[in-house]
Protein backbone atom coordinates (compact mmCIF):
# COMPACT_ATOMS: atom_id res chain seq x y z
CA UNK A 1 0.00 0.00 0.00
CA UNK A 2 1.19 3.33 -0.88
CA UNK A 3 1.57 6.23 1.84
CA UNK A 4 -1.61 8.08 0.78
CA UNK A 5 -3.68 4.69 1.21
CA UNK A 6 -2.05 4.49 4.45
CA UNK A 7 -3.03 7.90 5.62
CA UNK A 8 -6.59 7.27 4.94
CA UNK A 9 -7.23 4.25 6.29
CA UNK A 10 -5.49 5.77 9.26
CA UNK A 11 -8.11 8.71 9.58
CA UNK A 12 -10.92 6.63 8.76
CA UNK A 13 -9.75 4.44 11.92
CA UNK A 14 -9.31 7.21 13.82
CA UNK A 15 -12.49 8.62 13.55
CA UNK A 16 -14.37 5.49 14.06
CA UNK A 17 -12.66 5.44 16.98
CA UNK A 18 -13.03 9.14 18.45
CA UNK A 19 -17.19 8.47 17.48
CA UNK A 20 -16.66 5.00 19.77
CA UNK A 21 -14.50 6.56 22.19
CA UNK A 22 -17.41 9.68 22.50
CA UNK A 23 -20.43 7.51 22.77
CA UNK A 24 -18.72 5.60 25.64
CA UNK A 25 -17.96 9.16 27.25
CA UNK A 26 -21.80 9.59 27.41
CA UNK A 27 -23.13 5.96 28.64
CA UNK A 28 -19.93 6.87 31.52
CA UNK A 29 -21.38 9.38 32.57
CA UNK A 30 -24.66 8.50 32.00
CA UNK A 31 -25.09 4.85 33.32
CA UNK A 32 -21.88 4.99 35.75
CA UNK A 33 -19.25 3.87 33.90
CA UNK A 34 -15.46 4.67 33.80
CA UNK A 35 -15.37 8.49 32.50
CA UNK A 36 -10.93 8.39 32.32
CA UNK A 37 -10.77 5.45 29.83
CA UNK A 38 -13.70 6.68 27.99
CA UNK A 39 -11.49 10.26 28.00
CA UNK A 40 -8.12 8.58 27.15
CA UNK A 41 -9.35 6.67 24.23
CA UNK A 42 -11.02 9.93 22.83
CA UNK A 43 -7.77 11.61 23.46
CA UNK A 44 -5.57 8.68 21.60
CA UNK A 45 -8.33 8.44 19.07
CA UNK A 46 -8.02 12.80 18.27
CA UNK A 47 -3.85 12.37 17.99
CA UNK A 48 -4.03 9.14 15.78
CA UNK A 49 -6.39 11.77 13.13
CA UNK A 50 -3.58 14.36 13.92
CA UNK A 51 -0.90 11.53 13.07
CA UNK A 52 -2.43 10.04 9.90
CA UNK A 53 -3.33 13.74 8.78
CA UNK A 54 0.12 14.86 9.15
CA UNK A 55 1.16 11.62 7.12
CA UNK A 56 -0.85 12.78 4.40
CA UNK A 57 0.01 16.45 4.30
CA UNK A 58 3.98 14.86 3.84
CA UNK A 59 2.83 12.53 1.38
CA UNK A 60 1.48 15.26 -0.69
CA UNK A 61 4.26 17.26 -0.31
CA UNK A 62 6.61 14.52 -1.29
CA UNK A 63 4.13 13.65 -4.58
CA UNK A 64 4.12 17.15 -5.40
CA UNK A 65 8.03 17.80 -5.45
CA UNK A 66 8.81 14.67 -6.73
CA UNK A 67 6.25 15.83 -10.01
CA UNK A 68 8.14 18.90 -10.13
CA UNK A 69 11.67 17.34 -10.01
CA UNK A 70 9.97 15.35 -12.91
CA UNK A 71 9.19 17.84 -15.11
């Protein structure tokens, strides 16, 4: 898979997980769960979209100069 593919799959993931991550927030608080883990995973969930986002912004950047070395 290239680095592009990569990158989205990565921010798909990560925001199935921040929407998971949120709903369990609620029901914590809601119907007396654990409110930390619920906040933790919604916290790793926000830096994995920050880390596959960055991924892509570099993979663009690379595709782009590499086109202009090209031409």
């Amino acid at each position: 898979m290239d680095a592009i593919s990569q990158a989205r799959s990565g921010i798909v993931n990560a925001m199935s997980n921040a929407g998971g991550a949120g709903a369990n927030l609620s029901n914590a608080f809601s119907h007396g769960g654990d409110p930390a883990a619920a906040a933790v995973d919604q916290v790793k969930a926000a830096n994995a979209l920050r880390a596959s986002l960055a991924s892509l912004k570099t993979s663009s950047r690379l595709f782009t100069a590499l086109l202009d070395i090209k031409v």
